[in-house]
Protein backbone atom coordinates (compact mmCIF):
# COMPACT_ATOMS: atom_id res chain seq x y z
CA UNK A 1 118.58 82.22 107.08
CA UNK A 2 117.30 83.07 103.55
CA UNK A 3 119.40 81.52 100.70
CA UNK A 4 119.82 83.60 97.76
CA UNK A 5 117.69 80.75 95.76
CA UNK A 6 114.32 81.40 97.98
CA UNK A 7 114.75 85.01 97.49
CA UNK A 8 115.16 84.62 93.66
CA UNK A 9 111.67 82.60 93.73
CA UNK A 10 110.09 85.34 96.03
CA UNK A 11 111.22 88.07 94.01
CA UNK A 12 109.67 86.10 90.88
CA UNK A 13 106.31 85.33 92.49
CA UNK A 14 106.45 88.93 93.67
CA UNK A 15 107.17 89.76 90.38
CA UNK A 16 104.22 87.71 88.86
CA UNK A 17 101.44 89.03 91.11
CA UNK A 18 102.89 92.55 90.49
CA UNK A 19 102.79 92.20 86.66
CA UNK A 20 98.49 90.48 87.51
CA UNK A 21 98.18 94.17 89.30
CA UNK A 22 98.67 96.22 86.62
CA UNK A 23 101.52 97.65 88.17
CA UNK A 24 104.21 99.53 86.11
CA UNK A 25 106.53 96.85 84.19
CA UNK A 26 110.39 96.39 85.11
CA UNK A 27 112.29 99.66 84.03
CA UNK A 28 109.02 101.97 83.64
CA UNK A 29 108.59 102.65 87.17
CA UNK A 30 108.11 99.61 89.56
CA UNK A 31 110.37 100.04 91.89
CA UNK A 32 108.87 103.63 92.77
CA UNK A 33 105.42 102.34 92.70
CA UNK A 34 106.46 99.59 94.59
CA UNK A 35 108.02 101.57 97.41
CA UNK A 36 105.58 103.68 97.38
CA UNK A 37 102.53 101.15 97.71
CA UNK A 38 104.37 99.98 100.82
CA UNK A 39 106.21 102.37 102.63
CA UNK A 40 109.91 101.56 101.83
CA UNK A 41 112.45 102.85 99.95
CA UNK A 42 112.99 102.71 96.54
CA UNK A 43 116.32 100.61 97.05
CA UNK A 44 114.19 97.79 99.07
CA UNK A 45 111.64 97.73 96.96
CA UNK A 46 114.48 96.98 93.77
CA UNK A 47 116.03 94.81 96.65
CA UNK A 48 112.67 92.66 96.68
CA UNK A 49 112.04 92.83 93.25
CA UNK A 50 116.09 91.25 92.29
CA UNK A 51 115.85 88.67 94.53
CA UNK A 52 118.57 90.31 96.86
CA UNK A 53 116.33 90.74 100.00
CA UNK A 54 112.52 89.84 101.72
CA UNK A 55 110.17 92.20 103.38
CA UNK A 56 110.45 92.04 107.11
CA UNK A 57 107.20 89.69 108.51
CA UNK A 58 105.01 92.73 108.93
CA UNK A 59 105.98 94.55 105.78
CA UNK A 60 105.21 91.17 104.15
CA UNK A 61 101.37 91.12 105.74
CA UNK A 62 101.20 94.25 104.26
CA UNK A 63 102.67 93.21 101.10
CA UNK A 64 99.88 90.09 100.74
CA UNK A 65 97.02 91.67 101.88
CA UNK A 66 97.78 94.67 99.42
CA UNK A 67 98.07 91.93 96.29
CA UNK A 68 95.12 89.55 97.86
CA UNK A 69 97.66 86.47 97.57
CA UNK A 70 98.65 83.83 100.42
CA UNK A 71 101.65 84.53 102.41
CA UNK A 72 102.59 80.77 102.18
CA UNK A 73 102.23 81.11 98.78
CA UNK A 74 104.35 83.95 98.08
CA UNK A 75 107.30 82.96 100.58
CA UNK A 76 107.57 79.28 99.54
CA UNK A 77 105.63 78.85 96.55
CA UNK A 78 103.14 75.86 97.92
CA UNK A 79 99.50 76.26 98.56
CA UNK A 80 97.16 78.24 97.14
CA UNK A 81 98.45 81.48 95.64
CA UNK A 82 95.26 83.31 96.52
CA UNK A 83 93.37 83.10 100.20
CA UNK A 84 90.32 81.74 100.31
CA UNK A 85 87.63 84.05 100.37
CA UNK A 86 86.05 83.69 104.54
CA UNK A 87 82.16 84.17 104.31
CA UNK A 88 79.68 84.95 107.60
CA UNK A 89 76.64 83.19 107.02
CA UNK A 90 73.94 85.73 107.21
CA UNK A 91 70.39 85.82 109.07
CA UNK A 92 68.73 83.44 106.60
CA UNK A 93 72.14 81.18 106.53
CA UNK A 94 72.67 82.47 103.04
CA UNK A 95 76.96 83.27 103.07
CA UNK A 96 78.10 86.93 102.40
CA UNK A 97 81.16 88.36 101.28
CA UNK A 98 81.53 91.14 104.36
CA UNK A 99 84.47 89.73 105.71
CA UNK A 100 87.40 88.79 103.63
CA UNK A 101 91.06 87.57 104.33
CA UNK A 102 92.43 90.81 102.94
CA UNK A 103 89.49 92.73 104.89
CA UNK A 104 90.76 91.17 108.23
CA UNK A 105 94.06 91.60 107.37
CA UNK A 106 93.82 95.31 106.62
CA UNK A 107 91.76 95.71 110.24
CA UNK A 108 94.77 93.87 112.03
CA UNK A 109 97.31 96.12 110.12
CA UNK A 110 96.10 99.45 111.18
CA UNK A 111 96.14 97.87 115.26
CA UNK A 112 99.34 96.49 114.85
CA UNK A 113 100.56 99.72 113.96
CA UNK A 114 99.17 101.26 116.80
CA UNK A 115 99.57 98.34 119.30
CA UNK A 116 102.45 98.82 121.87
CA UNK A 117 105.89 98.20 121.02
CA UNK A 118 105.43 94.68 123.52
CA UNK A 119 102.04 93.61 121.52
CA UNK A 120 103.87 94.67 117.85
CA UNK A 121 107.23 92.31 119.35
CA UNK A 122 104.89 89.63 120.26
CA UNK A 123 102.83 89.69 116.82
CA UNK A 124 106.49 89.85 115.20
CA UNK A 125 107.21 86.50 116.77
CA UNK A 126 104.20 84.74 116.28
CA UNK A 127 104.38 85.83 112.58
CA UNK A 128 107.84 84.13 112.31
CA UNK A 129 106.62 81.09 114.16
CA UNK A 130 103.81 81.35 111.14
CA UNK A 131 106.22 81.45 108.40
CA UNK A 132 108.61 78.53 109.57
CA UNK A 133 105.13 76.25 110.47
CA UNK A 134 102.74 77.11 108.42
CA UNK A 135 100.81 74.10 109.54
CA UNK A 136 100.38 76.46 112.70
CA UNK A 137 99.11 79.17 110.98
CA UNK A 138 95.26 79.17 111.67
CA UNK A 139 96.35 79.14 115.77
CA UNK A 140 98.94 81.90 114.97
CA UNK A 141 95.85 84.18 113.39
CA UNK A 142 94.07 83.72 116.53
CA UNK A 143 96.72 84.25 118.60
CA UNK A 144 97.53 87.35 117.10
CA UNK A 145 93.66 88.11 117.05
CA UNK A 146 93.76 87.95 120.19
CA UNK A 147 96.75 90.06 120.84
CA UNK A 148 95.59 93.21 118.60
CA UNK A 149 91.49 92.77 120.32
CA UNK A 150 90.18 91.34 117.23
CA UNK A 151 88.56 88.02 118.89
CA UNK A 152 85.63 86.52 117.30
């Protein structure tokens, strides 16, 4: 379970990248542009934002891919607060910036939401296994790779 201090640390982080964004300041609109941006209603988005509640796993893929900032980051506060950037090396071995985190990310997003219910559960769970081990997480993004047809 959540204690009410990790969500008061999300909800500032969330906060922080939000105010990097550009996005409306506290009391001029946030929470509306916040729901809006991803798909909830304005009462979880002021939920998030007050440190009363967290965005499900998948709203919160969503949510990081959106802002271009680490999951670990944003949930716990250690690592890096932005992804590193991924680069395919090109014909001449010189890198390119084709494929990005947030580029992936976005491409597993839109087959998650059409997967199955079953493939959606099983992302679900491997996302949670994710968040409580992040030292798992580079086998959890294949596994879930894998899952939505996205193998290398």
């Amino acid at each position: 379970m959540v204690t009410d201090h990790e969500k008061a640390a999300f909800s500032a982080r969330l906060n922080q990248v939000l105010d990097e964004a550009g996005i409306a300041p506290k009391g001029q609109g946030r929470q509306i542009q916040v729901a809006r941006m991803f798909g909830v209603s304005q009462k979880g988005a002021r939920k998030w934002l007050e440190g009363e509640a967290i965005p499900t796993t998948a709203r919160l893929t969503l949510v990081t891919a959106q802002l271009h900032v680490s999951i670990e980051w944003l949930l716990t506060g250690r690592g890096p607060m932005r992804p590193p950037v991924e680069r395919n090396e090109g014909p001449q071995g010189q890198s390119s910036e084709e494929e990005t985190v947030a580029g992936m990310v976005s491409r597993l997003q839109r087959r998650y939401q059409q997967a199955e219910p079953s493939v959606r559960e099983a992302v679900d769970a491997l996302l949670l296994r994710c968040r409580t081990n992040p030292a798992e997480a580079r086998r959890v993004a294949r596994a879930i790779q894998a899952l939505l047809g996205e193998e290398d």
